[in-house]
PDB file of N, CA and C in Angstrom:
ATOM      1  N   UNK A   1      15.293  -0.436  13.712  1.00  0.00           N
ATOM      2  CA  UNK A   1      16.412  -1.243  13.301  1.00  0.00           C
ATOM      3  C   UNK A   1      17.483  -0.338  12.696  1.00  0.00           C
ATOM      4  N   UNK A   2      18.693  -0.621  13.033  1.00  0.00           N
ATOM      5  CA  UNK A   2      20.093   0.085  12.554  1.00  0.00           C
ATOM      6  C   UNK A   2      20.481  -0.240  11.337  1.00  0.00           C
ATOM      7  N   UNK A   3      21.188   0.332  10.514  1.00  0.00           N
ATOM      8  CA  UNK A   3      21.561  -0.073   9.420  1.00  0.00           C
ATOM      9  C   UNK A   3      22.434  -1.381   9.461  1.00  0.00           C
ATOM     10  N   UNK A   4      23.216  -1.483  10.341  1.00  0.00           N
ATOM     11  CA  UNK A   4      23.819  -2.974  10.862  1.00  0.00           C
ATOM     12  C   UNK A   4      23.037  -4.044  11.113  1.00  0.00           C
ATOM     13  N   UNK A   5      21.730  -3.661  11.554  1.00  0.00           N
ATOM     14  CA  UNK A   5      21.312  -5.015  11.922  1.00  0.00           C
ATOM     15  C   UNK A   5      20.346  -5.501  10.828  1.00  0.00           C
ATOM     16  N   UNK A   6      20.162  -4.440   9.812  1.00  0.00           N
ATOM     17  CA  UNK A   6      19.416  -4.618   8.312  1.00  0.00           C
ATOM     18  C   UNK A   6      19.903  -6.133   7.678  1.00  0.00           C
ATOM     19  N   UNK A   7      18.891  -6.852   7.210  1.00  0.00           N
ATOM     20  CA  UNK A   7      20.120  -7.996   6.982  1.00  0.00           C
ATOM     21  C   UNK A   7      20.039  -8.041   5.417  1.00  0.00           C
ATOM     22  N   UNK A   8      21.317  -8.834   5.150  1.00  0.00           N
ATOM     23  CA  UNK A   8      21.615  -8.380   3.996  1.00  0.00           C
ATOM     24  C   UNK A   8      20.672  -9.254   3.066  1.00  0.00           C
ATOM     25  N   UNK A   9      20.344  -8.711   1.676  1.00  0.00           N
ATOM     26  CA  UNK A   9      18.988  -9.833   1.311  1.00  0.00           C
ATOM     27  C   UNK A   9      19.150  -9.037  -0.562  1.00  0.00           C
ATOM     28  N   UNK A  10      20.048 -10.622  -1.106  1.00  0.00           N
ATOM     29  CA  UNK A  10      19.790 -10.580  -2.397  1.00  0.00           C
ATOM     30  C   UNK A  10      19.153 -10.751  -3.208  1.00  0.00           C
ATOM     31  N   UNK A  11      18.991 -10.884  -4.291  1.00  0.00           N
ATOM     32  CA  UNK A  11      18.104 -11.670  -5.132  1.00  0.00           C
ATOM     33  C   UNK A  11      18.311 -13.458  -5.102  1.00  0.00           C
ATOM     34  N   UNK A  12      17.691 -13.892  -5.456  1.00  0.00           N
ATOM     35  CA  UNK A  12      17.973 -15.404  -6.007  1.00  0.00           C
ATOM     36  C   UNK A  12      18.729 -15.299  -7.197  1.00  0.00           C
ATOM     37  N   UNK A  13      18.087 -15.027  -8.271  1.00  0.00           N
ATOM     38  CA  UNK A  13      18.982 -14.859  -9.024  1.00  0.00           C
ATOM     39  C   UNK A  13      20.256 -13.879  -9.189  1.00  0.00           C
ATOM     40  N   UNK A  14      20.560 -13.426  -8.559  1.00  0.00           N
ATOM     41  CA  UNK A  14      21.594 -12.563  -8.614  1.00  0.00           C
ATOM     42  C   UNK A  14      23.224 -13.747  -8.025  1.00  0.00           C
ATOM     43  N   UNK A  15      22.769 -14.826  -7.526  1.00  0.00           N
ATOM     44  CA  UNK A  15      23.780 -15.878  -6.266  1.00  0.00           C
ATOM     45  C   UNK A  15      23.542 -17.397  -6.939  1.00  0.00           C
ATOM     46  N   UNK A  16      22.269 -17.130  -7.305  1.00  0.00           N
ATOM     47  CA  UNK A  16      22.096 -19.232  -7.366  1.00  0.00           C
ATOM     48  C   UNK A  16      22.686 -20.011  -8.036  1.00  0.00           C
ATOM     49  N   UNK A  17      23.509 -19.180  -9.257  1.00  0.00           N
ATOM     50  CA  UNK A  17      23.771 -20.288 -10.035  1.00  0.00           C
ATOM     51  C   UNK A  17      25.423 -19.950  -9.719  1.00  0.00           C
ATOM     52  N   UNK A  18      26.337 -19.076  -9.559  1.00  0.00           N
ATOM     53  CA  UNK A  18      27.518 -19.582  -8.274  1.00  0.00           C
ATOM     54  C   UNK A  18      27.085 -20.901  -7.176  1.00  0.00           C
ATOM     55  N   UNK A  19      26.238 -20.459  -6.322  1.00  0.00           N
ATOM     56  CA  UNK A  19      25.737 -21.452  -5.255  1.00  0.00           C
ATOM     57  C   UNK A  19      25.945 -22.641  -5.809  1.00  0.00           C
ATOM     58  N   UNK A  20      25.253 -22.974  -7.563  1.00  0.00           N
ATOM     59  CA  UNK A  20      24.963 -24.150  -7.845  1.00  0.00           C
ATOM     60  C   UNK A  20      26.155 -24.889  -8.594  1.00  0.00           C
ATOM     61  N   UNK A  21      27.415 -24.076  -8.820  1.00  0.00           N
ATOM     62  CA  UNK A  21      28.588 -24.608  -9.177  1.00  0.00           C
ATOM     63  C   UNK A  21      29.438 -25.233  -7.671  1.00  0.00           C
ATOM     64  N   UNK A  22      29.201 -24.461  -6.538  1.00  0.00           N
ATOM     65  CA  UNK A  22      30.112 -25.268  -6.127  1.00  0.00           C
ATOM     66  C   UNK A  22      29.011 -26.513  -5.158  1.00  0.00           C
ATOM     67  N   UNK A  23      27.664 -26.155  -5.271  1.00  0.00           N
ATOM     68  CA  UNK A  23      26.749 -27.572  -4.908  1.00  0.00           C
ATOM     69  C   UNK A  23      25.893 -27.859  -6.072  1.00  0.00           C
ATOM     70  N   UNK A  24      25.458 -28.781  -6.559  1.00  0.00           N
ATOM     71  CA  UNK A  24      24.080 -28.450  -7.892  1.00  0.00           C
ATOM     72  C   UNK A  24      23.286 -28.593  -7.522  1.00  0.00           C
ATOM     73  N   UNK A  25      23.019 -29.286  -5.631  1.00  0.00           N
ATOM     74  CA  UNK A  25      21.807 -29.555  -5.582  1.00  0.00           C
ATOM     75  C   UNK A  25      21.399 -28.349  -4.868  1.00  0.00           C
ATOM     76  N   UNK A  26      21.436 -27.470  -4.842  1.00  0.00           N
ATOM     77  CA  UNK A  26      21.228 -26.176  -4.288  1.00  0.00           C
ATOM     78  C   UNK A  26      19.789 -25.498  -4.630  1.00  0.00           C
ATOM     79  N   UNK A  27      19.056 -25.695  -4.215  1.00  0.00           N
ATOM     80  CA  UNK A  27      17.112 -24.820  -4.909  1.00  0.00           C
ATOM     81  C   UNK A  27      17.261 -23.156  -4.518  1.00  0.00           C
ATOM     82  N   UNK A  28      17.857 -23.133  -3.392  1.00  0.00           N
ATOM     83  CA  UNK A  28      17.390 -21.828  -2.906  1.00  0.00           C
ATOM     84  C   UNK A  28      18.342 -21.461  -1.962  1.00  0.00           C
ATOM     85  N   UNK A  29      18.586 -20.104  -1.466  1.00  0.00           N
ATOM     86  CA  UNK A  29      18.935 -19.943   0.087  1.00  0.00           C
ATOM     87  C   UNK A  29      18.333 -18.995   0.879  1.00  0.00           C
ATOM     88  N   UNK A  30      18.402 -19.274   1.826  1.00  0.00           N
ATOM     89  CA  UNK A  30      17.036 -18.286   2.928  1.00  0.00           C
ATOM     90  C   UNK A  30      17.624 -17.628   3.445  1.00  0.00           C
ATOM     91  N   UNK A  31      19.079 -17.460   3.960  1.00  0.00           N
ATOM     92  CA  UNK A  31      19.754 -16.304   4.242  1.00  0.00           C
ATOM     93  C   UNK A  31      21.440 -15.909   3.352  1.00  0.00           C
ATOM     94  N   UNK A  32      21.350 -14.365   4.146  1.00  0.00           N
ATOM     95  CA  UNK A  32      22.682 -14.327   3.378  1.00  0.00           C
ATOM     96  C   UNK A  32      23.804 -13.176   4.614  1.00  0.00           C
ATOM     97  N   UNK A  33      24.630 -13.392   4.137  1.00  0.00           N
ATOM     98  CA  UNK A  33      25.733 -12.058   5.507  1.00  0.00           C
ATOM     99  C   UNK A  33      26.647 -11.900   4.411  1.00  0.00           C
ATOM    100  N   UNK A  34      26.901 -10.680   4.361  1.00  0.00           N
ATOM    101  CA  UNK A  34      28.088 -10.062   3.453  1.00  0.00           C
ATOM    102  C   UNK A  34      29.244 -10.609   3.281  1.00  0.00           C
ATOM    103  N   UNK A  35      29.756 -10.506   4.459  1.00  0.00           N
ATOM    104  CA  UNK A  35      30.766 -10.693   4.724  1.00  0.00           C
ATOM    105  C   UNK A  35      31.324 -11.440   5.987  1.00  0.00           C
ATOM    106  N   UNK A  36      31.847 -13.150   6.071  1.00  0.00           N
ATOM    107  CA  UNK A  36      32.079 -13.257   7.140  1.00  0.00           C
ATOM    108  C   UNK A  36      33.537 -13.971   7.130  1.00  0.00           C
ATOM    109  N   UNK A  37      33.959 -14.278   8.317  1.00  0.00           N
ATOM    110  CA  UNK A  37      35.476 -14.870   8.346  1.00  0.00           C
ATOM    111  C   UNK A  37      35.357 -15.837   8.901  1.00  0.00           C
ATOM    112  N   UNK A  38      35.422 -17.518   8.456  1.00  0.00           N
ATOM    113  CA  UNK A  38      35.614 -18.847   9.342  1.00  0.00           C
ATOM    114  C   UNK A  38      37.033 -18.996   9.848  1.00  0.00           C
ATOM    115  N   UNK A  39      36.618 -19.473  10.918  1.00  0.00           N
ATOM    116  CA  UNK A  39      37.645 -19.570  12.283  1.00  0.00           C
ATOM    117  C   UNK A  39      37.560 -20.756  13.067  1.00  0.00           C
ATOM    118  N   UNK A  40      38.269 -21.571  13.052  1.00  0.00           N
ATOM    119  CA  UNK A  40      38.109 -23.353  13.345  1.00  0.00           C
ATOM    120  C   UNK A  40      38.630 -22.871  15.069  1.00  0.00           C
ATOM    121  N   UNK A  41      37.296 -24.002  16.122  1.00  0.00           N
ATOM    122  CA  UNK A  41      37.771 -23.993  17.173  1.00  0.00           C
ATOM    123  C   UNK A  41      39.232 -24.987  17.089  1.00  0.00           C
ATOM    124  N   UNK A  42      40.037 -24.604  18.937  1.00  0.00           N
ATOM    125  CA  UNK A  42      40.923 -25.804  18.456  1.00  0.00           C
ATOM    126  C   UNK A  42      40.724 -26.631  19.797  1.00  0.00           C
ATOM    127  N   UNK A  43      40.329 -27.215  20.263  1.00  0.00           N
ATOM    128  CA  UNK A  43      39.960 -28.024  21.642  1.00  0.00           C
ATOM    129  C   UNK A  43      41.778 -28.029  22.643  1.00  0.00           C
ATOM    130  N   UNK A  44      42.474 -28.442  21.646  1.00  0.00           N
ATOM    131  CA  UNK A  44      43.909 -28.458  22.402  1.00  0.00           C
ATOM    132  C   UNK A  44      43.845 -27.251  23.066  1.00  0.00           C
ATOM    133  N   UNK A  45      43.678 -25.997  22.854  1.00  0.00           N
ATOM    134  CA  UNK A  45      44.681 -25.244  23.209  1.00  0.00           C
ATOM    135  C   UNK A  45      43.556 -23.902  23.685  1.00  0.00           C
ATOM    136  N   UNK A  46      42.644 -24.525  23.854  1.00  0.00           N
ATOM    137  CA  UNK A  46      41.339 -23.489  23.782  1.00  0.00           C
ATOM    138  C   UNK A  46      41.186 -22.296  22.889  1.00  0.00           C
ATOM    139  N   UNK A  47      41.566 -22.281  21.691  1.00  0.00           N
ATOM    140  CA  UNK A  47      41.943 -20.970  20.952  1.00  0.00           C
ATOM    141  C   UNK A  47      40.999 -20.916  20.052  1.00  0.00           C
ATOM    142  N   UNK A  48      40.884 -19.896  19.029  1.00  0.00           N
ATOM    143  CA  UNK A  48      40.584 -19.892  17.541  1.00  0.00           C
ATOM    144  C   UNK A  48      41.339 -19.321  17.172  1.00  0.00           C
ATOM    145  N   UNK A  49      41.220 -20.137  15.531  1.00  0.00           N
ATOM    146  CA  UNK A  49      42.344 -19.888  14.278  1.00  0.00           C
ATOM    147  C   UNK A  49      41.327 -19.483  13.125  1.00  0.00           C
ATOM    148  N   UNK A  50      41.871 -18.537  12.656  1.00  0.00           N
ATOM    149  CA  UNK A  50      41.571 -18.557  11.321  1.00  0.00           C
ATOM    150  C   UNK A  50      41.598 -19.108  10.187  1.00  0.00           C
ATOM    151  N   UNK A  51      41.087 -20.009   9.567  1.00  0.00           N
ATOM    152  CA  UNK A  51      41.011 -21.091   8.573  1.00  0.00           C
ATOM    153  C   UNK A  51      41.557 -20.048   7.422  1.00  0.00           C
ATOM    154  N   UNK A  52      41.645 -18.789   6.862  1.00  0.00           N
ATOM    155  CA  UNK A  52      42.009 -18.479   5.049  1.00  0.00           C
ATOM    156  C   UNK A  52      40.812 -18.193   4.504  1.00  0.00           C
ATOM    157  N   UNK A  53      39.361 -18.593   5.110  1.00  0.00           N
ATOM    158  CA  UNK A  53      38.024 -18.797   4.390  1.00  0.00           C
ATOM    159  C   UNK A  53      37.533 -17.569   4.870  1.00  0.00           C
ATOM    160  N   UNK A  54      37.313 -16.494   3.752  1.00  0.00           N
ATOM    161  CA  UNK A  54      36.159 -15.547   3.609  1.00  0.00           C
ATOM    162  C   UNK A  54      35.507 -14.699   2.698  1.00  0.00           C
ATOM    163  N   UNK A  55      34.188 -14.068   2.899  1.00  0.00           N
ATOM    164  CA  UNK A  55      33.581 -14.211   1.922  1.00  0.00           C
ATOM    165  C   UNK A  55      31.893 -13.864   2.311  1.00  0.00           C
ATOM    166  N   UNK A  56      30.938 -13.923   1.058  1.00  0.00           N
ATOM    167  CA  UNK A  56      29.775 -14.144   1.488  1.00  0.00           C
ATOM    168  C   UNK A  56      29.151 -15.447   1.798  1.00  0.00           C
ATOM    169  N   UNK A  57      28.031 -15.385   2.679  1.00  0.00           N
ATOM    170  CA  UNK A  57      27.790 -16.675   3.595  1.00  0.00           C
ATOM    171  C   UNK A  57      26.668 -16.944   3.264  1.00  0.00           C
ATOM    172  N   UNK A  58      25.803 -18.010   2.922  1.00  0.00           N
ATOM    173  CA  UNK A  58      24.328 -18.085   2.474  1.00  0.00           C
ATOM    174  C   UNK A  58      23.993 -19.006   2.771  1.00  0.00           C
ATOM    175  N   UNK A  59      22.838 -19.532   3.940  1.00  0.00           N
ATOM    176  CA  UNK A  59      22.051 -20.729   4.830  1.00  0.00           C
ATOM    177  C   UNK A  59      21.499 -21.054   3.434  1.00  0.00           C
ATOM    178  N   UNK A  60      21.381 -22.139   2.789  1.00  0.00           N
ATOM    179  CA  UNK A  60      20.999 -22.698   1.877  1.00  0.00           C
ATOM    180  C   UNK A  60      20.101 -24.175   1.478  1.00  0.00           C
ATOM    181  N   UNK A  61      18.605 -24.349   0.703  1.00  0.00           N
ATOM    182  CA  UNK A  61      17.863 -25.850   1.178  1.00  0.00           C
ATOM    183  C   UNK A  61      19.103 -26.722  -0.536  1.00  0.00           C
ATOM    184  N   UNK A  62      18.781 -27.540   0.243  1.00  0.00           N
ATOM    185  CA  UNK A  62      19.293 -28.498  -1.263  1.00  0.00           C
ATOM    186  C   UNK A  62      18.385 -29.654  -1.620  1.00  0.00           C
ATOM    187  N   UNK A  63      18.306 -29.773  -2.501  1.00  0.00           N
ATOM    188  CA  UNK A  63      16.842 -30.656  -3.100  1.00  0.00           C
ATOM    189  C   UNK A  63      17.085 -32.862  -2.773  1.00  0.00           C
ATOM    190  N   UNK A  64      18.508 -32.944  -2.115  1.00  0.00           N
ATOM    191  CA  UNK A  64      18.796 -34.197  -1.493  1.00  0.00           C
ATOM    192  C   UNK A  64      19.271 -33.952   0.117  1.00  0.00           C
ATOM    193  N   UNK A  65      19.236 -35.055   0.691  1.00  0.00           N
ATOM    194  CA  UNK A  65      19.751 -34.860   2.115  1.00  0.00           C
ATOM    195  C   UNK A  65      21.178 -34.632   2.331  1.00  0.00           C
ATOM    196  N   UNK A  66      21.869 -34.343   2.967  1.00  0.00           N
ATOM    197  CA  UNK A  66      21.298 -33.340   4.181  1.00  0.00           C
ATOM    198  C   UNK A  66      20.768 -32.065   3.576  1.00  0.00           C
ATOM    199  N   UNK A  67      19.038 -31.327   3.813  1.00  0.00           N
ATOM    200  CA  UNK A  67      18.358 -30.434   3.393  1.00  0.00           C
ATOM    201  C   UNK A  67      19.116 -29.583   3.551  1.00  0.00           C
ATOM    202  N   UNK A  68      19.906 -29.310   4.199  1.00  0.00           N
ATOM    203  CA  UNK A  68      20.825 -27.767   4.801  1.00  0.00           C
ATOM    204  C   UNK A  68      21.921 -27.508   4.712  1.00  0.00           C
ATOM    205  N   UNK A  69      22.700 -26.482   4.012  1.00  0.00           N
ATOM    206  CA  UNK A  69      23.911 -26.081   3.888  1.00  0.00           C
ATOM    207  C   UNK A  69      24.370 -24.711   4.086  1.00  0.00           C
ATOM    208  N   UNK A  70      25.450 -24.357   4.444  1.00  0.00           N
ATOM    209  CA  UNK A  70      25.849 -23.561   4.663  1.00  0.00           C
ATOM    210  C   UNK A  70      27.265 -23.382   3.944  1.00  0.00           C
ATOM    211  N   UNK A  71      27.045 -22.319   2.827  1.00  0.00           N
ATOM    212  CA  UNK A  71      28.342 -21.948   2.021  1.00  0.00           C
ATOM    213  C   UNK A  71      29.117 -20.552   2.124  1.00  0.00           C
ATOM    214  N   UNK A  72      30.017 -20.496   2.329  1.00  0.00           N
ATOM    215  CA  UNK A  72      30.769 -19.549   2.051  1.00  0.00           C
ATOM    216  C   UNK A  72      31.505 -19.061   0.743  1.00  0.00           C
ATOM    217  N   UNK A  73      30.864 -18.159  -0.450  1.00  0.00           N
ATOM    218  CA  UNK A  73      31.881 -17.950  -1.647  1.00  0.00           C
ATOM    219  C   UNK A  73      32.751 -17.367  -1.102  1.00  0.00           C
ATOM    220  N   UNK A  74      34.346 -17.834  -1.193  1.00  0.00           N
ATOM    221  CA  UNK A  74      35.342 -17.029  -0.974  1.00  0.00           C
ATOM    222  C   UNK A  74      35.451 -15.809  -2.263  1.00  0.00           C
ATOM    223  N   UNK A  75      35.922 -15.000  -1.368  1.00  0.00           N
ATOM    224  CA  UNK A  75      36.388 -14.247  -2.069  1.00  0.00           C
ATOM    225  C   UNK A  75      38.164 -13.547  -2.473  1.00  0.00           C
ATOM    226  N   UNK A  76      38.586 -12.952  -3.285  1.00  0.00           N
ATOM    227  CA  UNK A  76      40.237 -12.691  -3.683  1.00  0.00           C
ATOM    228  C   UNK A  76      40.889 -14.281  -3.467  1.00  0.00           C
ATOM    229  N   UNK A  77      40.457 -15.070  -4.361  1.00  0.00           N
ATOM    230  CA  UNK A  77      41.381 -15.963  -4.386  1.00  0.00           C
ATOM    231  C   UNK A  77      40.865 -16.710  -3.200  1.00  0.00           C
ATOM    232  N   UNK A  78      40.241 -16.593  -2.237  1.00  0.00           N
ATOM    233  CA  UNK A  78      39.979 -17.447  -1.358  1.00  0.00           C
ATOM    234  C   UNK A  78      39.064 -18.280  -1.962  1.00  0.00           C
ATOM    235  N   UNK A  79      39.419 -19.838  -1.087  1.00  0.00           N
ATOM    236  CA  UNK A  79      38.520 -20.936  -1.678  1.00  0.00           C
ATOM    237  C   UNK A  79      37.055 -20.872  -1.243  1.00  0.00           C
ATOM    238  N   UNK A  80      36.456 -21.922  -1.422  1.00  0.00           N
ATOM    239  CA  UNK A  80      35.038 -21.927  -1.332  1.00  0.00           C
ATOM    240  C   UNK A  80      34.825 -22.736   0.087  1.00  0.00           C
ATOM    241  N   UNK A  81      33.686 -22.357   0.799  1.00  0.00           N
ATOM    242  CA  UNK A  81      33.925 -23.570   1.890  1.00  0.00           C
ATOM    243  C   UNK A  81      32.272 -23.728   1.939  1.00  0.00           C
ATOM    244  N   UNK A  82      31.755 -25.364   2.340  1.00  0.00           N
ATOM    245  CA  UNK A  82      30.725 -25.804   2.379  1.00  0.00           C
ATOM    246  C   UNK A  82      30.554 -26.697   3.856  1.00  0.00           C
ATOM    247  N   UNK A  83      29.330 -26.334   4.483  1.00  0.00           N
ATOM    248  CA  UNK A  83      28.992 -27.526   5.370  1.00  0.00           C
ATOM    249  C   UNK A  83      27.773 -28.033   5.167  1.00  0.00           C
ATOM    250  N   UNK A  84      27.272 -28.853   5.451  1.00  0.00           N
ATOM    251  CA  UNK A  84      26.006 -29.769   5.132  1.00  0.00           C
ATOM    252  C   UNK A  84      25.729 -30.290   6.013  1.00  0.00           C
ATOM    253  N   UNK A  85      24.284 -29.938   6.922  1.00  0.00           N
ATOM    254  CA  UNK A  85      23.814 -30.508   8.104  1.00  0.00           C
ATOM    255  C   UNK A  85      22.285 -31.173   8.254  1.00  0.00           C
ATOM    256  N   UNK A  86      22.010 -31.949   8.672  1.00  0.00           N
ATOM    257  CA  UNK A  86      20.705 -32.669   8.815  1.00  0.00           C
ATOM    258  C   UNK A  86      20.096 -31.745   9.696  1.00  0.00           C
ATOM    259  N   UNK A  87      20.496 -30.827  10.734  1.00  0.00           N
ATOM    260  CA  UNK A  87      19.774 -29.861  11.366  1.00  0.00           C
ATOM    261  C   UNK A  87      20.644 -28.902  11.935  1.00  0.00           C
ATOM    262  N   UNK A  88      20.064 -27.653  11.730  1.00  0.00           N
ATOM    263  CA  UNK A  88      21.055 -26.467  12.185  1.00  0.00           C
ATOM    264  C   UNK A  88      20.537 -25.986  13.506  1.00  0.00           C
ATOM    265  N   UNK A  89      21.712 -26.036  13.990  1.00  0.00           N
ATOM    266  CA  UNK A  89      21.463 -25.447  15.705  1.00  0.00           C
ATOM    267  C   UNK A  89      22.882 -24.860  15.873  1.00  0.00           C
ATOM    268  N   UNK A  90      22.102 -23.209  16.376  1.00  0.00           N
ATOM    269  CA  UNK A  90      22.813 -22.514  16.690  1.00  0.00           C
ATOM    270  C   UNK A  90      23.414 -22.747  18.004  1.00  0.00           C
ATOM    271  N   UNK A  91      24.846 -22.680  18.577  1.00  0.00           N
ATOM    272  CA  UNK A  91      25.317 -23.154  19.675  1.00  0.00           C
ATOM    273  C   UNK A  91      24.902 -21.747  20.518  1.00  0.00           C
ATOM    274  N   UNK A  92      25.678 -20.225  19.746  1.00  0.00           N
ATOM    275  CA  UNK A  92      25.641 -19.003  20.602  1.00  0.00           C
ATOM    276  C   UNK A  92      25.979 -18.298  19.280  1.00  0.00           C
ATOM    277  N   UNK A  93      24.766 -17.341  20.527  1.00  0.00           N
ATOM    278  CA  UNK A  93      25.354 -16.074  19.019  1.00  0.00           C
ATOM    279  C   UNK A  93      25.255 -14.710  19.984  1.00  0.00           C
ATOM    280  N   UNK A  94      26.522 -13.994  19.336  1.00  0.00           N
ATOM    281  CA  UNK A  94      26.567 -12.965  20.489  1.00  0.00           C
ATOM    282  C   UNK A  94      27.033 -11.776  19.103  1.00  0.00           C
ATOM    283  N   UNK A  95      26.445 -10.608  19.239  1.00  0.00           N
ATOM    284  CA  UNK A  95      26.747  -9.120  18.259  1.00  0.00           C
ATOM    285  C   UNK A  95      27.072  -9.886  17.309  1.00  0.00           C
ATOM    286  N   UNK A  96      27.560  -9.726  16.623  1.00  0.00           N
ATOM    287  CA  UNK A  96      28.161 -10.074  15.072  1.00  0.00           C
ATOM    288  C   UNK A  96      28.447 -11.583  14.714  1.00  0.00           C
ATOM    289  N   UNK A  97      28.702 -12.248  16.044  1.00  0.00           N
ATOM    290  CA  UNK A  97      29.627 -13.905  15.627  1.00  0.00           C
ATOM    291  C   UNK A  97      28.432 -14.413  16.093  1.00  0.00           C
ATOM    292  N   UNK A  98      28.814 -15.905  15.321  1.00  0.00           N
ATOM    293  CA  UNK A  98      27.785 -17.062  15.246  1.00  0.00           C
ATOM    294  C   UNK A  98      28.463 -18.295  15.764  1.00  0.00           C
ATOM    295  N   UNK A  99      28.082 -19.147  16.619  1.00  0.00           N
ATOM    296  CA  UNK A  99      29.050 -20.107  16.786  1.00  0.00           C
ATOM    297  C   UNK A  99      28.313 -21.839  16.897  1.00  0.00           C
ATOM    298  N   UNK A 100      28.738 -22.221  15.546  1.00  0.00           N
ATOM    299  CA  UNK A 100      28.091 -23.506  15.420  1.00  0.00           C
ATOM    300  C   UNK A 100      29.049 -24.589  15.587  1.00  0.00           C
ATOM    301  N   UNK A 101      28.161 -25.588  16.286  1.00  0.00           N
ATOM    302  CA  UNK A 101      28.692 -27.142  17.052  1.00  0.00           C
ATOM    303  C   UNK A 101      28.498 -27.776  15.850  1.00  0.00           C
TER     304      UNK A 101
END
């Protein structure tokens, strides 16, 4: 394994209780990526845009439904961004990008 594909892996405590300000129901998170950039598809125009949102990224359980979240702490002033899913399915994932439906 390359140093790139090392994945990045904090403590719990070093993240959880950020995590738990911008969700409280937050127990844990099972993954983490340094650094990533959200980018909203746009169906009109077949493109992607860059939403402003980036930051570290952390697959996260939460102790009410939906079990699964996915947060982004922004970082420099960037905001925080959250999704919350009843089940995560990856659409494609190709080198570095992830692309969820």
């Amino acid at each position: 394994m390359t140093d790139a594909e090392e994945a990045y892996n904090p403590s719990q405590s070093q993240f959880i209780g950020e995590l738990q300000r911008v969700d409280s129901t937050i127990t844990l998170f099972r993954a983490a990526a340094t650094h990533v950039v959200l980018y909203n598809y746009q169906k009109s125009d077949s493109s992607w845009v860059r939403s402003g949102v980036e930051g570290t990224c952390f697959v996260c359980e939460r102790s009410t439904q939906p079990r699964i979240s996915i947060i982004i702490l922004g970082q420099s002033g960037s905001e925080n961004w959250q999704l919350t899913v009843k089940k995560l399915k990856v659409q494609l994932s190709r080198d570095k990008y992830i692309f969820i439906k």
